[in-house]
Protein backbone atom coordinates (compact mmCIF):
# COMPACT_ATOMS: atom_id res chain seq x y z
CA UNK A 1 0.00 0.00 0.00
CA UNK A 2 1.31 3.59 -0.66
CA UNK A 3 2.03 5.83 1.94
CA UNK A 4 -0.78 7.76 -0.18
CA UNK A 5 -3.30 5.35 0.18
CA UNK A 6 -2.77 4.28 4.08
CA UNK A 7 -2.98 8.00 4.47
CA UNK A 8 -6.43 7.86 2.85
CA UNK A 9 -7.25 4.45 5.16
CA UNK A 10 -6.68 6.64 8.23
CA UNK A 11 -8.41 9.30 7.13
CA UNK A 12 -11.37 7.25 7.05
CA UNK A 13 -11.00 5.14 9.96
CA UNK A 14 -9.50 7.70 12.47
CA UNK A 15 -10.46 11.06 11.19
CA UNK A 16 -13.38 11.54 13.14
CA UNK A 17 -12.28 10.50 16.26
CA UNK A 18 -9.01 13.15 15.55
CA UNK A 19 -11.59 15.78 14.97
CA UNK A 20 -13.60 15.00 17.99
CA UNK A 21 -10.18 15.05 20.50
CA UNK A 22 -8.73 18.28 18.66
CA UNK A 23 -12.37 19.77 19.56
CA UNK A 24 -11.72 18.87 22.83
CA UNK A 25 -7.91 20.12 22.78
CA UNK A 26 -8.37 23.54 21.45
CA UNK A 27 -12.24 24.15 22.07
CA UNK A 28 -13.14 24.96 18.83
CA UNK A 29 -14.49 23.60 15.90
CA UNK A 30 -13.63 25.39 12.94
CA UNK A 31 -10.01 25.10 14.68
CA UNK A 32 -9.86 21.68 15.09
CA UNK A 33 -11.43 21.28 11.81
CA UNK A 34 -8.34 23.44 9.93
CA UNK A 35 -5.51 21.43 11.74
CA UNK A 36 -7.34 18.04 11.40
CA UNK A 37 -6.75 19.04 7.50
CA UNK A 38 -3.54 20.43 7.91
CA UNK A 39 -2.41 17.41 9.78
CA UNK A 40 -3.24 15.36 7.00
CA UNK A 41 -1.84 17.41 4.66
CA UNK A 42 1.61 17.55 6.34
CA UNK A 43 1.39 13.32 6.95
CA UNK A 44 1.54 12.85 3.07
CA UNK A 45 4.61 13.97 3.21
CA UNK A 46 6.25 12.96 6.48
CA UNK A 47 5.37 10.05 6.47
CA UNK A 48 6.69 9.27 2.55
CA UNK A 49 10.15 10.40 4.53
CA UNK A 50 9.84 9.08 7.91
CA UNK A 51 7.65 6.13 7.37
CA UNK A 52 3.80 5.42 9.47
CA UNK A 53 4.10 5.72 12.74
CA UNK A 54 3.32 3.43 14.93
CA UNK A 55 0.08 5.17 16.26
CA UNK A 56 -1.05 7.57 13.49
CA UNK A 57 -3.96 8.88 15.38
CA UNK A 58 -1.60 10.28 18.21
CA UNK A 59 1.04 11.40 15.87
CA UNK A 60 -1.65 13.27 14.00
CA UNK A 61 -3.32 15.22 16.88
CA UNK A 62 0.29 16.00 18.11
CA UNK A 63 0.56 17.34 14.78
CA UNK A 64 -2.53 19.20 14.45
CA UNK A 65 -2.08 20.86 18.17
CA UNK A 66 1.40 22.34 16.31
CA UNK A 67 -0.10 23.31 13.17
CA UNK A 68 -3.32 25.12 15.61
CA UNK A 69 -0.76 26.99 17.65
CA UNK A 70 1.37 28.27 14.55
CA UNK A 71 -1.88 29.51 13.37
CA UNK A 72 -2.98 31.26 16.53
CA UNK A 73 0.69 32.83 16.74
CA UNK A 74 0.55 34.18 13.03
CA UNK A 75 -2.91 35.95 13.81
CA UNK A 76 -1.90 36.97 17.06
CA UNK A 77 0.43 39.73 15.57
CA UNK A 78 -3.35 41.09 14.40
CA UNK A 79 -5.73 39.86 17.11
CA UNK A 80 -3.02 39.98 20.52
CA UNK A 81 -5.72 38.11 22.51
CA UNK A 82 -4.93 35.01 20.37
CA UNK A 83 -1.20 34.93 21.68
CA UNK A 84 -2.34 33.91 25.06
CA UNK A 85 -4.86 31.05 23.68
CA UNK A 86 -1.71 29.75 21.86
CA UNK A 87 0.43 30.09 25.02
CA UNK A 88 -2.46 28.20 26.90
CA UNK A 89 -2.72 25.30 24.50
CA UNK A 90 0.84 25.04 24.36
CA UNK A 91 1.12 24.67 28.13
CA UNK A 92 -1.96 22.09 28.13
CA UNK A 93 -1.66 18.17 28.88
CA UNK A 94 -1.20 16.88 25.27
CA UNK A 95 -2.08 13.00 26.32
CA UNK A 96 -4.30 11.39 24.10
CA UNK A 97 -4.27 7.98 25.47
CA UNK A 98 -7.89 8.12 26.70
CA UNK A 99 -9.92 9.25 24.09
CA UNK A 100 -12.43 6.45 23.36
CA UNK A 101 -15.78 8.66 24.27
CA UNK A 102 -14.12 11.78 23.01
CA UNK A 103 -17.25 11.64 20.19
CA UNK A 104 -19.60 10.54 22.78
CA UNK A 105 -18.82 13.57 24.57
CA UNK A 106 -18.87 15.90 21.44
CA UNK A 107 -22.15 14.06 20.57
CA UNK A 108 -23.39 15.68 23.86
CA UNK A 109 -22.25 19.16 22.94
CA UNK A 110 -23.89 18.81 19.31
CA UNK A 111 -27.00 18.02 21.44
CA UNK A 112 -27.10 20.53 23.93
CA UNK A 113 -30.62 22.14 24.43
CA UNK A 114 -29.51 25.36 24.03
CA UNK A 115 -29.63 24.32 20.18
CA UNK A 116 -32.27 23.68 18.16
CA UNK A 117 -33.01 20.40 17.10
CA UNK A 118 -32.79 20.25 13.91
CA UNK A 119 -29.53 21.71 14.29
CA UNK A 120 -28.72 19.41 16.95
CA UNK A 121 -28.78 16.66 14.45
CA UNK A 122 -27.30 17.85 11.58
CA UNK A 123 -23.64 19.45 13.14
CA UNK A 124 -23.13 16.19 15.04
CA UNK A 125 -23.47 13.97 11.18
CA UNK A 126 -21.25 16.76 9.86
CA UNK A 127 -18.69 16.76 12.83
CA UNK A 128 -18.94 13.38 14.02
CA UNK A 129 -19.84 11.59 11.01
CA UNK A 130 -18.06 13.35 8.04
CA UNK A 131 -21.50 13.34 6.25
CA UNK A 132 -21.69 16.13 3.73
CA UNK A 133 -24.31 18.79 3.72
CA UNK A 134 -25.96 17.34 0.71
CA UNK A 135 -26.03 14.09 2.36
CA UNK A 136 -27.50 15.59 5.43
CA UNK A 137 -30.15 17.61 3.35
CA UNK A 138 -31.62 14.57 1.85
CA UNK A 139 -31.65 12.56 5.58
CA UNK A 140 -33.78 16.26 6.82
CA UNK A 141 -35.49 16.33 3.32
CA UNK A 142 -34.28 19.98 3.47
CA UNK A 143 -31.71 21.93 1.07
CA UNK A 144 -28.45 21.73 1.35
CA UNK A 145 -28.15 25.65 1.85
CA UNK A 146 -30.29 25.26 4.70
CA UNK A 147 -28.25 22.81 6.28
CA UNK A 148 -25.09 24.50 5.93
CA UNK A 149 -27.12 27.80 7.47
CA UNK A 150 -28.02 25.80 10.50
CA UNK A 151 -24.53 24.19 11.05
CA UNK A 152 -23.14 27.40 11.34
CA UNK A 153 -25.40 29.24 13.61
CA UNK A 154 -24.98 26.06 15.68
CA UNK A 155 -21.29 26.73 15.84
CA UNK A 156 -21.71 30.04 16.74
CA UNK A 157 -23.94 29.27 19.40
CA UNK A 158 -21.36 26.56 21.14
CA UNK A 159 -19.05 29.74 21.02
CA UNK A 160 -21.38 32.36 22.30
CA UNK A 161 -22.99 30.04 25.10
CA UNK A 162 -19.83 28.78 26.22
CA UNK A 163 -21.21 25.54 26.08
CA UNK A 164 -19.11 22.75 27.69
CA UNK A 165 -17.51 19.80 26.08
CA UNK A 166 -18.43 17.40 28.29
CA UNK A 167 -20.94 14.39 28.89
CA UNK A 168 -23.51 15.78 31.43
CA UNK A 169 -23.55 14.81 34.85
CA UNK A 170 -25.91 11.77 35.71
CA UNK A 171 -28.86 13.54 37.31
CA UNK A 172 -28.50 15.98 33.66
CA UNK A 173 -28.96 12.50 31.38
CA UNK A 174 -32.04 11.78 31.24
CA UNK A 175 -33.69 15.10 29.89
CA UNK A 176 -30.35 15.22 27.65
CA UNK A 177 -31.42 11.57 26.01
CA UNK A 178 -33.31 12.25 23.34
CA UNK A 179 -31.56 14.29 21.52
CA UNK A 180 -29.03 11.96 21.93
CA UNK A 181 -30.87 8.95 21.09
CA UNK A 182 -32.52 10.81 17.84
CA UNK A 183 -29.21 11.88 16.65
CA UNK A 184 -27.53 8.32 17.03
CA UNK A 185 -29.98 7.07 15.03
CA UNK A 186 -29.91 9.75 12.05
CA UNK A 187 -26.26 7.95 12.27
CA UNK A 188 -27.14 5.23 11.58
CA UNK A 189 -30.26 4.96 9.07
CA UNK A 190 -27.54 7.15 6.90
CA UNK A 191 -25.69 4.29 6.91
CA UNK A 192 -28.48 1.15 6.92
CA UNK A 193 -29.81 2.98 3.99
CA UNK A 194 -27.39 5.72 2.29
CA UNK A 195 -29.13 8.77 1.13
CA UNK A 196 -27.23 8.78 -2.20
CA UNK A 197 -24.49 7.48 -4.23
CA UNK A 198 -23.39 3.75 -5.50
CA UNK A 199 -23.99 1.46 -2.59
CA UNK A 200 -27.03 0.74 -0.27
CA UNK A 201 -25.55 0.83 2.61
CA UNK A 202 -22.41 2.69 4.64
CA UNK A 203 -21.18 0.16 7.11
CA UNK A 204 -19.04 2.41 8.10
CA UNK A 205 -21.75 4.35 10.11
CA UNK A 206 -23.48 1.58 10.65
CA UNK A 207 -20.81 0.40 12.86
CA UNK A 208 -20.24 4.22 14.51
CA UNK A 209 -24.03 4.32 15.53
CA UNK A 210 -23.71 0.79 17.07
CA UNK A 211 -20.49 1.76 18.76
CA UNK A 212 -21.63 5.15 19.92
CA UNK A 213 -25.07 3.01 20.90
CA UNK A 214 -23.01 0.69 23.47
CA UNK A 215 -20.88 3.74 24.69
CA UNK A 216 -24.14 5.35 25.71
CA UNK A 217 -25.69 1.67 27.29
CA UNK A 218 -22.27 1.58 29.44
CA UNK A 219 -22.94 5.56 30.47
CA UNK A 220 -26.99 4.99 31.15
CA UNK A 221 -28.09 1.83 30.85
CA UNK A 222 -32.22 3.20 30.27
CA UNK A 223 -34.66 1.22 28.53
CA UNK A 224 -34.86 3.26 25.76
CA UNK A 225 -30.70 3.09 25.03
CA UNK A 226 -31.52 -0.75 24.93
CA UNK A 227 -34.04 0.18 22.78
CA UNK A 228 -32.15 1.56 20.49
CA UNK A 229 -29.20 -0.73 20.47
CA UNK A 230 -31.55 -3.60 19.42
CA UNK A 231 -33.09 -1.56 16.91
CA UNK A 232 -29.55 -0.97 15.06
CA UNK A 233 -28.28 -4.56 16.34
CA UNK A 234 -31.13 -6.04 14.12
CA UNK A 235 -31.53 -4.11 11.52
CA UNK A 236 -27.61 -4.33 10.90
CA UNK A 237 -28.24 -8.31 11.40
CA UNK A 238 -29.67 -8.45 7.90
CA UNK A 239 -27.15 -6.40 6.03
CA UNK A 240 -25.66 -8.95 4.25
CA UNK A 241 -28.61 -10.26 2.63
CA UNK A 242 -29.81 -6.72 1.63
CA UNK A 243 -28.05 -6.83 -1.45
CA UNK A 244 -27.19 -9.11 -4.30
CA UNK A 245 -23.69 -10.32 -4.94
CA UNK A 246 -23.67 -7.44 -8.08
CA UNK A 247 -24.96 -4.90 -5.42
CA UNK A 248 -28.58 -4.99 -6.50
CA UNK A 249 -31.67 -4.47 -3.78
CA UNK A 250 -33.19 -7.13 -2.22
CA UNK A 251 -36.43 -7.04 -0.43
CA UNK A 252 -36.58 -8.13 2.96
CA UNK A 253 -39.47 -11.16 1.71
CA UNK A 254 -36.77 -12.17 -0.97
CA UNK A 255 -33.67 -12.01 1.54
CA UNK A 256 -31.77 -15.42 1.76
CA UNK A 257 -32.28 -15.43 5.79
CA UNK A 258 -29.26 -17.89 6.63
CA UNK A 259 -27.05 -14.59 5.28
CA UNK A 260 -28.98 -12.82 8.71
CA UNK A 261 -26.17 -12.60 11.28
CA UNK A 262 -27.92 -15.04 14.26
CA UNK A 263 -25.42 -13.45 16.97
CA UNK A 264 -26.83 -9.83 16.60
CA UNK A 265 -30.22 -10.98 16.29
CA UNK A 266 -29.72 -13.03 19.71
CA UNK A 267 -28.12 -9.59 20.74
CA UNK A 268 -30.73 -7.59 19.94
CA UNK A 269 -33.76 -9.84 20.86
CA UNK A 270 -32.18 -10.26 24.87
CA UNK A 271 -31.95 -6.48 24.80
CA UNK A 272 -35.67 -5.81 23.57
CA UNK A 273 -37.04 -7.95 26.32
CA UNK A 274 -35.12 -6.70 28.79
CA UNK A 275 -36.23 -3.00 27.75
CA UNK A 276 -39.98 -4.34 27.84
CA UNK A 277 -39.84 -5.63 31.25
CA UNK A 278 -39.00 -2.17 32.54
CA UNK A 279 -42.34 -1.14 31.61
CA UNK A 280 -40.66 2.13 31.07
CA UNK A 281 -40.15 1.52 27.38
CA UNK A 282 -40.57 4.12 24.60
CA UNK A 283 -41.04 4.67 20.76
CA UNK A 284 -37.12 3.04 19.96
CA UNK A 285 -38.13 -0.27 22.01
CA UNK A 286 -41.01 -0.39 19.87
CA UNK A 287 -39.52 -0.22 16.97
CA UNK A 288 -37.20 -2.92 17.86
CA UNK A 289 -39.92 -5.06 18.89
CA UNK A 290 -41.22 -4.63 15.39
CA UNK A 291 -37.59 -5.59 13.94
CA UNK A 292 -37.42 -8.81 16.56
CA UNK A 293 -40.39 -10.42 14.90
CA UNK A 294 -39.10 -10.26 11.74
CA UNK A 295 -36.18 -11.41 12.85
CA UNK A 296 -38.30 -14.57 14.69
CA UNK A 297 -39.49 -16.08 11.61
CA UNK A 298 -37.92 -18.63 9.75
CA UNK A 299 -39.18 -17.63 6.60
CA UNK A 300 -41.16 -14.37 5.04
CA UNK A 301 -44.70 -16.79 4.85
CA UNK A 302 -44.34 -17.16 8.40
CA UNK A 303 -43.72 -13.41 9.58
CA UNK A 304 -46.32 -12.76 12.47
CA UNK A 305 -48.10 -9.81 10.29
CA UNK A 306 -50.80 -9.38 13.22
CA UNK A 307 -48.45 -8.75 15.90
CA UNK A 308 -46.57 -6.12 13.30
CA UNK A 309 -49.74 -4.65 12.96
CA UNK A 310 -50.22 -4.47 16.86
CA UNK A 311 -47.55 -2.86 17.68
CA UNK A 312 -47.61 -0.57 14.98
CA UNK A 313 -51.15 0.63 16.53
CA UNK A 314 -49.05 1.15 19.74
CA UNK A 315 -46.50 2.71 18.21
CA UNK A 316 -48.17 5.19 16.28
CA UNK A 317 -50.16 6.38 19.49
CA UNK A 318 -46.94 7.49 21.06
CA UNK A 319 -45.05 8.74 18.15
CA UNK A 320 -48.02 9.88 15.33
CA UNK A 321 -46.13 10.21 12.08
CA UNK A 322 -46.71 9.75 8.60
CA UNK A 323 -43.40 8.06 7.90
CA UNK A 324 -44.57 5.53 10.65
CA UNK A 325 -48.01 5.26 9.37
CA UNK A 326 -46.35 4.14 5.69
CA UNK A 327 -44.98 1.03 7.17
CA UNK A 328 -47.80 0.43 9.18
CA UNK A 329 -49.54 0.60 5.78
CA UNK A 330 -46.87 -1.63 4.16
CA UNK A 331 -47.47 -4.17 7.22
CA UNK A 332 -51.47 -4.10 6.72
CA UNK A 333 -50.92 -4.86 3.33
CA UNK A 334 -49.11 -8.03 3.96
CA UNK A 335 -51.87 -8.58 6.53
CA UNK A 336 -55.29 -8.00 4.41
CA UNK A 337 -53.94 -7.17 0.80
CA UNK A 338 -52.24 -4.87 -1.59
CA UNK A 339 -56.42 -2.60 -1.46
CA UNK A 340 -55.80 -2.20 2.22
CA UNK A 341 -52.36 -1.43 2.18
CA UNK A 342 -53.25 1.25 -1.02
CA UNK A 343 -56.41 2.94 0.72
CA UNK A 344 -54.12 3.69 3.71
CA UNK A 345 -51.16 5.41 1.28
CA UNK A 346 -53.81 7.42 -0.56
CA UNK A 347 -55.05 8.54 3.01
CA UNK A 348 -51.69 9.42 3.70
CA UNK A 349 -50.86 11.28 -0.02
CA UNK A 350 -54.16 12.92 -0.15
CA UNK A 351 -53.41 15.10 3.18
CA UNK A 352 -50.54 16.12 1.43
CA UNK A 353 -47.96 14.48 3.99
CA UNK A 354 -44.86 12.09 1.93
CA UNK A 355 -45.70 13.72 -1.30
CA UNK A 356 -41.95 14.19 -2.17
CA UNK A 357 -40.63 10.89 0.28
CA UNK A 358 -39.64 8.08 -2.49
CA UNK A 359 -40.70 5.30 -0.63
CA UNK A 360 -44.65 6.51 -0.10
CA UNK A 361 -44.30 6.27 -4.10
CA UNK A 362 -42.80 3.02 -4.69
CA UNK A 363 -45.04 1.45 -1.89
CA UNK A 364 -48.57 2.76 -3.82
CA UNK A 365 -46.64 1.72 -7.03
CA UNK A 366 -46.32 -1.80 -5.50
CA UNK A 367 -49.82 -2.21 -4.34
CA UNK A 368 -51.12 -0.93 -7.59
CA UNK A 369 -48.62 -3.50 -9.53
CA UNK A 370 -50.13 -6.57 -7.54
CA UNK A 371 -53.85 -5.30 -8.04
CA UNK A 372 -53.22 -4.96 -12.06
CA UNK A 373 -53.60 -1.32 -12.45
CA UNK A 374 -50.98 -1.44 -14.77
CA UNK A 375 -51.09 2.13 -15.11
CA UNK A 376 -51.26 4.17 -11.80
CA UNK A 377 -48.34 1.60 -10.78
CA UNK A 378 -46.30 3.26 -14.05
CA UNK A 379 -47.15 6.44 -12.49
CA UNK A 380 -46.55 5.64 -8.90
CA UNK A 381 -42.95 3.94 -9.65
CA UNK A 382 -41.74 7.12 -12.00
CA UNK A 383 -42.47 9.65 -9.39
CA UNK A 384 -40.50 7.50 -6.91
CA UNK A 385 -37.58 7.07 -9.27
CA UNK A 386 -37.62 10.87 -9.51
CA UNK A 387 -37.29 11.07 -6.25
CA UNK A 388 -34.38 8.53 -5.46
CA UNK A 389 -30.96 9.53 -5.44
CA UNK A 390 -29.09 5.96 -4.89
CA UNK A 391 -28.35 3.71 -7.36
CA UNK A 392 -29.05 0.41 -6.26
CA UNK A 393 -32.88 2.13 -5.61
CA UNK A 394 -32.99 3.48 -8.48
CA UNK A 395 -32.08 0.36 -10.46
CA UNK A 396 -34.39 -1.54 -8.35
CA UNK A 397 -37.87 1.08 -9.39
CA UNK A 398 -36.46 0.80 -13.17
CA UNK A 399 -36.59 -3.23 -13.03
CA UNK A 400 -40.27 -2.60 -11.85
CA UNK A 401 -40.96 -0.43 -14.50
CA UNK A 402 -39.53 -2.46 -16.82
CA UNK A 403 -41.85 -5.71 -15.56
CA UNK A 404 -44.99 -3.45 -16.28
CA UNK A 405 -43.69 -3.40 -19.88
């Protein structure tokens, strides 16, 4: 491998967790951001010279607290203030050996409630995550103008406010959890299902939520953290079988289920019944209860569509939302028919709710493909295909289209 390439390799692996312990170094982001890069930049060539080091991730916030300083100096000979910031981060313990919930703690900064919450969510995928502003737009359904507009007033709030970059104290948590909990899993539906590009999924966020998920559980162990966890545990259990060997979508009732990891689902099952014997369970725990029975059955034909049904009913009393009542729909469907399933996404369409959400599309184009109406399926499948912006969807919508042929 080139000294090019492994560059590259840490940049992905490492370069968020750099990022997250320069923010906590020099207490600011656009900072840390500029000697992350600059870090990088000066390891191309270093390195070429002096070979990797042993731990790149040290030697590269080492190298990015030197590169932050320099800076501060220069514009200290126009801004004097700056000269004793540099001569305090200079003096600072530099140790970086224990920096594992450096994220988790940035995670709780992003989420502070002095921010909003849209806001909340979208600096800690552009911080934490490396997710681009276009990538976060399309996980808001927003522009990516507007996203960029609210990741900057957020930063200037964190500066303004002062506020800390720390977890919260214990007896702070729980009123700090949602956020938390919401953002964590923005995390990692951009990576079970990737807004855009070639591939279906991102494991690499996949893995972060999941990581960041068990981080939290050791912190607060709550029922709704288990919640969560089991909810990305077994949704990340089929992963493998969500795509064909070429990369093509598979739906979950075509999925070859001995491709399902077993030891996630066994994971994630123990931790949804331990969250529902707190009785203190919420709308995550639900969710997960939804993803254990389909994880339960052996085969699609013998998927427990009642109980689905149940709990979406339970669900959608505690959380009301549209995107919630489209599965439900989805889940009726397999329950009483495609009409059923159909009357309910017309319900939906007609109140002018999921009009421009892809997957509100392809489900009535579905419905309306198994009831013969050959033509409102056309219809149905185009908008959605307008609407999609990754390929292996997109691909998936034209093969439909195609079949109607």
């Amino acid at each position: 491998m080139t000294v090019q390439a492994r560059v590259e390799a840490v940049y992905r692996s490492e370069s968020r967790r750099i990022l997250a312990t320069l923010i906590r170094l020099l207490g600011d982001f656009d900072l840390a951001e500029e000697a992350l890069h600059e870090a990088f930049f000066v390891a191309v060539e270093r390195w070429e010279q002096d070979g990797v080091p042993d731990n790149p991730r040290a030697w590269l916030v080492s190298t990015g607290r030197f590169k932050a300083i320099d800076r501060l100096r220069r514009q200290a000979r126009f801004t004097p203030l700056l000269q004793a910031q540099a001569d305090a981060l200079e003096a600072a313990d530099w140790s970086v050996e224990d920096v594992e919930d450096d994220r988790l703690r940035l995670i709780f900064t992003c989420c502070h409630p002095a921010l909003a919450a849209d806001a909340q969510a979208a600096l800690t995928l552009r911080e934490i995550c490396d997710l681009t502003t276009e990538e976060i737009a399309r996980a808001f359904l927003a522009t990516p103008a507007t996203i960029a507009q609210r990741i900057v007033r957020a930063k200037g709030k964190i500066r303004e406010a002062k506020i800390p970059y720390q977890v919260p104290s214990l007896a702070e948590l729980p009123e700090r959890l949602d956020s938390v909990l919401r953002v964590i899993y923005l995390v990692f539906n951009e990576g079970y299902s990737a807004s855009m590009g070639a591939d279906l999924t991102r494991e690499d966020l996949t893995r972060e939520a999941i990581r960041l998920g068990r981080l939290l559980l050791e912190l607060l162990p709550e029922p709704e953290v288990m919640g969560l966890l089991a909810l990305m545990l077994l949704h990340e259990s089929r992963r493998l079988a969500r795509t064909s060997a070429d990369g093509e979508l598979v739906l979950l009732d075509e999925q070859d289920r001995s491709l399902w990891d077993a030891s996630l689902i066994a994971e994630g099952c123990a931790l949804v019944e331990k969250a529902l014997t707190t009785r203190r369970f919420g709308p995550y725990s639900l969710q997960a209860s939804i993803a254990a029975v389909h994880a339960e059955a052996v085969s699609a034909d013998e998927t427990d569509w009642p109980q689905i049904v149940g709990l979406y009913d339970v669900l959608l009393g505690a959380v009301p939302s549209p995107v919630i009542e489209l599965n439900r729909a989805v889940a009726v469907a397999m329950r009483d028919g495609a009409l059923a399933g159909l009357q309910l996404v017309d319900g939906i369409l007609a109140r002018g709710e999921l009009v421009d959400y892809h997957l509100a599309h392809s489900a009535r184009g579905e419905f309306c493909r198994r009831l013969g109406r050959v033509e409102e399926a056309r219809l149905a499948f185009e908008r959605a295909l307008a609407l999609t912006q990754q390929a292996p969807e997109k691909r998936f919508i034209e093969r439909r289209l195609a079949e109607l042929k």
